[in-house]
Protein backbone atom coordinates (compact mmCIF):
# COMPACT_ATOMS: atom_id res chain seq x y z
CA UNK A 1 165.81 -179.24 -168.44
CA UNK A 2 166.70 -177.00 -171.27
CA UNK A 3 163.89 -175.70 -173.45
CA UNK A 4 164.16 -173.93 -176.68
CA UNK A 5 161.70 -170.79 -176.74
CA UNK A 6 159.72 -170.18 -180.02
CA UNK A 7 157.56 -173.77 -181.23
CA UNK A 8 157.93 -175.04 -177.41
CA UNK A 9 157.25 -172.82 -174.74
CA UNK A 10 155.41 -170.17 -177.28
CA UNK A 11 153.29 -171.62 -180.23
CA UNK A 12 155.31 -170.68 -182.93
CA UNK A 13 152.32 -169.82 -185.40
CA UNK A 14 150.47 -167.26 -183.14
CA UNK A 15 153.77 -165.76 -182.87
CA UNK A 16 156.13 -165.62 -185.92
CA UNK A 17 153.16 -165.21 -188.69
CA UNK A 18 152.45 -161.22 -186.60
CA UNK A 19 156.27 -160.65 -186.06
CA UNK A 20 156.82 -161.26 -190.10
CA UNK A 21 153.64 -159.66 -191.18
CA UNK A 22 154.79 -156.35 -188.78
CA UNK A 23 158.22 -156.48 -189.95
CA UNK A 24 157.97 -156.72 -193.45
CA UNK A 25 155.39 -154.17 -193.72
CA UNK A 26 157.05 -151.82 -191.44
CA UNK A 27 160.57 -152.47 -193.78
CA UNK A 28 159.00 -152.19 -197.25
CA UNK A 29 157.45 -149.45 -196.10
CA UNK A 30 153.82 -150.68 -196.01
CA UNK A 31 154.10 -151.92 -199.76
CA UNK A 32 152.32 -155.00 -199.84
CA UNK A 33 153.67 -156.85 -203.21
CA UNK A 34 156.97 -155.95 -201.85
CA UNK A 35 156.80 -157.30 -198.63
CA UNK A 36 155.30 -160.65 -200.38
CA UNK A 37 158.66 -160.53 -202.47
CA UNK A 38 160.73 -159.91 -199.56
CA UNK A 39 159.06 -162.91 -197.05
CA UNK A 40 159.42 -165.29 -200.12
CA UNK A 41 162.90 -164.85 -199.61
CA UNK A 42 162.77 -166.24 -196.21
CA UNK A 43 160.01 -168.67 -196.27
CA UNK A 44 156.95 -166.65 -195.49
CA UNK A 45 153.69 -166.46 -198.05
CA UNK A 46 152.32 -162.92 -197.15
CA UNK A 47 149.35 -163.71 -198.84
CA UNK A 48 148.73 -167.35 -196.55
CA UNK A 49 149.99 -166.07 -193.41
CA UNK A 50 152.03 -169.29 -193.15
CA UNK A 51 156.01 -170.07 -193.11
CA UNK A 52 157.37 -173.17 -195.11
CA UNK A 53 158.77 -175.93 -193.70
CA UNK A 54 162.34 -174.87 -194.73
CA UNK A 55 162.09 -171.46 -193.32
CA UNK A 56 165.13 -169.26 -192.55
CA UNK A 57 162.83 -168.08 -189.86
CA UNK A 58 161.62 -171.61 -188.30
CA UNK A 59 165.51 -173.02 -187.07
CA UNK A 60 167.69 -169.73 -188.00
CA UNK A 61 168.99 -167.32 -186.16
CA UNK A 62 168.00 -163.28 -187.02
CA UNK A 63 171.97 -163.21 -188.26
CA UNK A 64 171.15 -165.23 -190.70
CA UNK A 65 167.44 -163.82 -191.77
CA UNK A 66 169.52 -160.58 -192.35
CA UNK A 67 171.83 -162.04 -194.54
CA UNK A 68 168.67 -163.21 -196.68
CA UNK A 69 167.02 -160.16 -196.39
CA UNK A 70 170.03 -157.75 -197.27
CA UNK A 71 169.83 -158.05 -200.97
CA UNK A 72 166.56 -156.29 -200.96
CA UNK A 73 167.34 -153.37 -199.09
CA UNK A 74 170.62 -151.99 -200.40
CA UNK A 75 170.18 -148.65 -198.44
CA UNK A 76 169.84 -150.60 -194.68
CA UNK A 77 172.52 -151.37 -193.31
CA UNK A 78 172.84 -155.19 -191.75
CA UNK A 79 172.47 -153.88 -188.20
CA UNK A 80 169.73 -151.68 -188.96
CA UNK A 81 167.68 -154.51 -190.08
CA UNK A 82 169.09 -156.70 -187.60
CA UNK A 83 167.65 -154.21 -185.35
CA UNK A 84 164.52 -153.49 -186.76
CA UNK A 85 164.17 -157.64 -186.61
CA UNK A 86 164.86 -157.36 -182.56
CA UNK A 87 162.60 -154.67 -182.03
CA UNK A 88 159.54 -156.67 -184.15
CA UNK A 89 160.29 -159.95 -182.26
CA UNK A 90 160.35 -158.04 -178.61
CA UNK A 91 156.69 -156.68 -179.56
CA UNK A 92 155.46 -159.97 -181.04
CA UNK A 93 152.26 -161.35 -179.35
CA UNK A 94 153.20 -164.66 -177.32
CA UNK A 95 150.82 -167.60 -176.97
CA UNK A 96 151.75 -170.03 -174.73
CA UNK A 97 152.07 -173.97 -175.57
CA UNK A 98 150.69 -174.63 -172.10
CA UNK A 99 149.82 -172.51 -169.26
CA UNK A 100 153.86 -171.42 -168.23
CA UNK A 101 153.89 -170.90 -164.74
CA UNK A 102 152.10 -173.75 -162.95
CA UNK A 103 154.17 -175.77 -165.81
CA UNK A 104 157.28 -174.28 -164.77
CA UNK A 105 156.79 -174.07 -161.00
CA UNK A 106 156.36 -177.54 -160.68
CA UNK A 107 159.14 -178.46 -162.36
CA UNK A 108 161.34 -176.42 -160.05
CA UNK A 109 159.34 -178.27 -157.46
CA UNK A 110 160.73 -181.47 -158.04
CA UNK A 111 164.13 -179.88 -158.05
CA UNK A 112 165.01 -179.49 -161.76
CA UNK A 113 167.89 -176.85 -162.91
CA UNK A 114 165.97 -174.67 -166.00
CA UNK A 115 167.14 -173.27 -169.21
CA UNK A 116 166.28 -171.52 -172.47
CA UNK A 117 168.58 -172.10 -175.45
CA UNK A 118 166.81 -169.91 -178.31
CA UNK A 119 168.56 -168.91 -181.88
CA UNK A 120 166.31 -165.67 -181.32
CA UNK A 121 168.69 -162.75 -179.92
CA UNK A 122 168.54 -162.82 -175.80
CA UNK A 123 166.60 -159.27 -175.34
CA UNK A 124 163.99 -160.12 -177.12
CA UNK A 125 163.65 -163.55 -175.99
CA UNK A 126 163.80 -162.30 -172.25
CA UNK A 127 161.65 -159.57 -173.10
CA UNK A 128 158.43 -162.77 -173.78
CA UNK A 129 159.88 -164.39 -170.99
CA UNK A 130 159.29 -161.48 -168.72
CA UNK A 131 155.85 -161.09 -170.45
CA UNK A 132 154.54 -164.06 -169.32
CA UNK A 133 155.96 -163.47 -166.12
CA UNK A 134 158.79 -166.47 -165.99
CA UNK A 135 161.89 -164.63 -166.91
CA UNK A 136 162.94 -165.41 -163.11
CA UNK A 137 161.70 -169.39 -163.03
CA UNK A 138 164.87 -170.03 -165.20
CA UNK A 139 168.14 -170.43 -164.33
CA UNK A 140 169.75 -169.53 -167.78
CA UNK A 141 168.89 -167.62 -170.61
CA UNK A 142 170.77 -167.57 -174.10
CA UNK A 143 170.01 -166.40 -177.52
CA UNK A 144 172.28 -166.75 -180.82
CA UNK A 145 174.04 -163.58 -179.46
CA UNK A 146 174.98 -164.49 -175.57
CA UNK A 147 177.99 -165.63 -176.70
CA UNK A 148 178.17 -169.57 -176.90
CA UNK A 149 176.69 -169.53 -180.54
CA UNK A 150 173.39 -170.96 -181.45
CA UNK A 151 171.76 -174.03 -182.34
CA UNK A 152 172.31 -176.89 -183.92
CA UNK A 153 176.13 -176.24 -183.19
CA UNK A 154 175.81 -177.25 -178.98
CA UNK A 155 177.61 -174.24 -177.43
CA UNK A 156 174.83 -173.22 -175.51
CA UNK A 157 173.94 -176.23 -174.32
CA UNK A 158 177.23 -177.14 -173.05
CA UNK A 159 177.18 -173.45 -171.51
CA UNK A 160 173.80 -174.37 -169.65
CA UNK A 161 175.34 -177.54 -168.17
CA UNK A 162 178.25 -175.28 -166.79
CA UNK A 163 176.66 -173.14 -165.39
CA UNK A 164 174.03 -175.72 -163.52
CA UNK A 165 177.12 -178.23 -162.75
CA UNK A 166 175.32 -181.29 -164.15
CA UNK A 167 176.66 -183.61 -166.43
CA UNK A 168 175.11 -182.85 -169.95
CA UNK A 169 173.37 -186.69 -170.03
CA UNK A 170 171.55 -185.78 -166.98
CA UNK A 171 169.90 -182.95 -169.31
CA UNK A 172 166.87 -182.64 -171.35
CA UNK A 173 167.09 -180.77 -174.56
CA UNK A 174 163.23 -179.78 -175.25
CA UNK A 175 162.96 -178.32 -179.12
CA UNK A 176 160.45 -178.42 -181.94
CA UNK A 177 162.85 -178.43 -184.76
CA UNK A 178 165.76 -180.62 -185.95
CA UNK A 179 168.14 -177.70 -185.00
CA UNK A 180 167.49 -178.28 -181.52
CA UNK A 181 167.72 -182.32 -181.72
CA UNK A 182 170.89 -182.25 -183.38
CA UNK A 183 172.27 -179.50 -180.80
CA UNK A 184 171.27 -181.81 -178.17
CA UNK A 185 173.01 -185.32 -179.88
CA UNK A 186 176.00 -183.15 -179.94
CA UNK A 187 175.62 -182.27 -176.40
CA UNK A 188 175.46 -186.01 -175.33
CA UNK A 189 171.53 -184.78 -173.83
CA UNK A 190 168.50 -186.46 -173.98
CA UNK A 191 166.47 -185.11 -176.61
CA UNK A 192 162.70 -184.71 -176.70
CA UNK A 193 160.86 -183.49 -179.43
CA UNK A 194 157.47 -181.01 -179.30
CA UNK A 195 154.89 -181.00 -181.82
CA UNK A 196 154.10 -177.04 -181.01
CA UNK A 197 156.22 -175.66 -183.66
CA UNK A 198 155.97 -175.95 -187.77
CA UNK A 199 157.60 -179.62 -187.98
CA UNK A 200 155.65 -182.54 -187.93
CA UNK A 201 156.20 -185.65 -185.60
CA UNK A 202 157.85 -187.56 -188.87
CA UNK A 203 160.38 -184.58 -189.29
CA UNK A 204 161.64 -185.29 -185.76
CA UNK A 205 161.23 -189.18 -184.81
CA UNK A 206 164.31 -189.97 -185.88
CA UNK A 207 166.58 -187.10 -183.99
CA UNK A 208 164.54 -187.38 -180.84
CA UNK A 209 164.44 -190.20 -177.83
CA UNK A 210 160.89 -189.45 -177.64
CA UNK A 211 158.27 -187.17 -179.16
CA UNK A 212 155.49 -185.45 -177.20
CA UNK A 213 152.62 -182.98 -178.32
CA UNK A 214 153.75 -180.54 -175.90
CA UNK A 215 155.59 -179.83 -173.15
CA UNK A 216 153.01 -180.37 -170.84
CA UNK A 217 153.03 -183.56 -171.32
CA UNK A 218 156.67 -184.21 -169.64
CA UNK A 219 154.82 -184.12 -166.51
CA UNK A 220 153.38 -187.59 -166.95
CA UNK A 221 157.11 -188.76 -167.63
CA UNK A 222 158.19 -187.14 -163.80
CA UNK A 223 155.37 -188.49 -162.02
């Protein structure tokens, strides 16, 4: 099973809406009608502490939040913001869509080969790993900059089924947004769909085999 990170095994709300509050703040340099300016540009109201549905932030990778960002900070360069975007994310507050490690460990219990395929950069994705204390449960890690690309395009997925030595249509790709259901049908993987992230179960119906509220609920499917 391969699981995207942020709107399936983290709630993406009680995550993203602190990261973008902390970052813009800390890179408009606590002005407030600036940072609203600044998070329009990428899908965030400041003021509703909510991202829209089309989001740079929801699906993207932090490449290409920096290449919205850039125009308003002339002085930065892209890898300092890039950075500063790493560093927020790593010290973002995780909530978990279900209790991880019982989750996890008894899916390793019946056997199954795990993965994370995030379009969030790899340290900061194994730094919330690590924080809920599952970094070691999986058997594959990979964020937008690992190397095999990021999502929907399927490079990572097709790196996780390498590395496992399974046949990609023995694999689950678990996601909350199109990106990852259209990373998956590229794959040849099975794709199920999570209702823990921003999209709504008629956003993803018709990318997914099968749509659950979270990923909890796969265990009903194993048993």
């Amino acid at each position: 099973m391969l699981f995207d990170k942020d709107g399936t095994l983290f709630d993406f709300a009680a995550t993203w809406v602190p990261w973008a509050e902390a970052f813009l703040l800390r890179a408009c340099g606590g002005d407030r009608r600036f940072a609203a300016r600044v998070g329009a540009d990428i899908g965030f109201d400041f003021a509703a502490r909510r991202f829209a549905p089309h989001s740079i932030a929801i699906a993207g990778t932090p490449q290409q939040v920096v290449e919205a960002l850039a125009p308003h900070f002339p002085d930065q360069t892209p890898a300092a913001l890039l950075e500063m975007i790493n560093t927020e994310a790593s010290l973002a507050p995780q909530c978990e869509a279900v209790p991880l490690k019982p989750f996890l460990q008894q899916l390793r219990d019946k056997g199954f080969k795990l993965g994370v395929a995030t379009n969030d950069a790899e340290h900061p994705a194994r730094a919330h790993l690590s924080a809920a204390g599952v970094v070691d449960m999986f058997d594959f890690i990979a964020g937008f900059d690992t190397g095999h690309g990021g999502k929907p395009s399927p490079g990572q997925l097709l790196a996780f089924a390498s590395h496992v030595h399974l046949p990609t249509a023995s694999i689950a790709m678990i996601g909350d947004s199109v990106h990852d259901l259209e990373a998956g049908r590229a794959a040849g993987m099975l794709r199920i769909a999570v209702l823990t992230g921003p999209a709504e179960q008629q956003d993803l119906a018709a990318h997914a085999d099968m749509v659950l509220p979270d990923i909890g609920h796969l265990l009903n499917y194993l048993s």
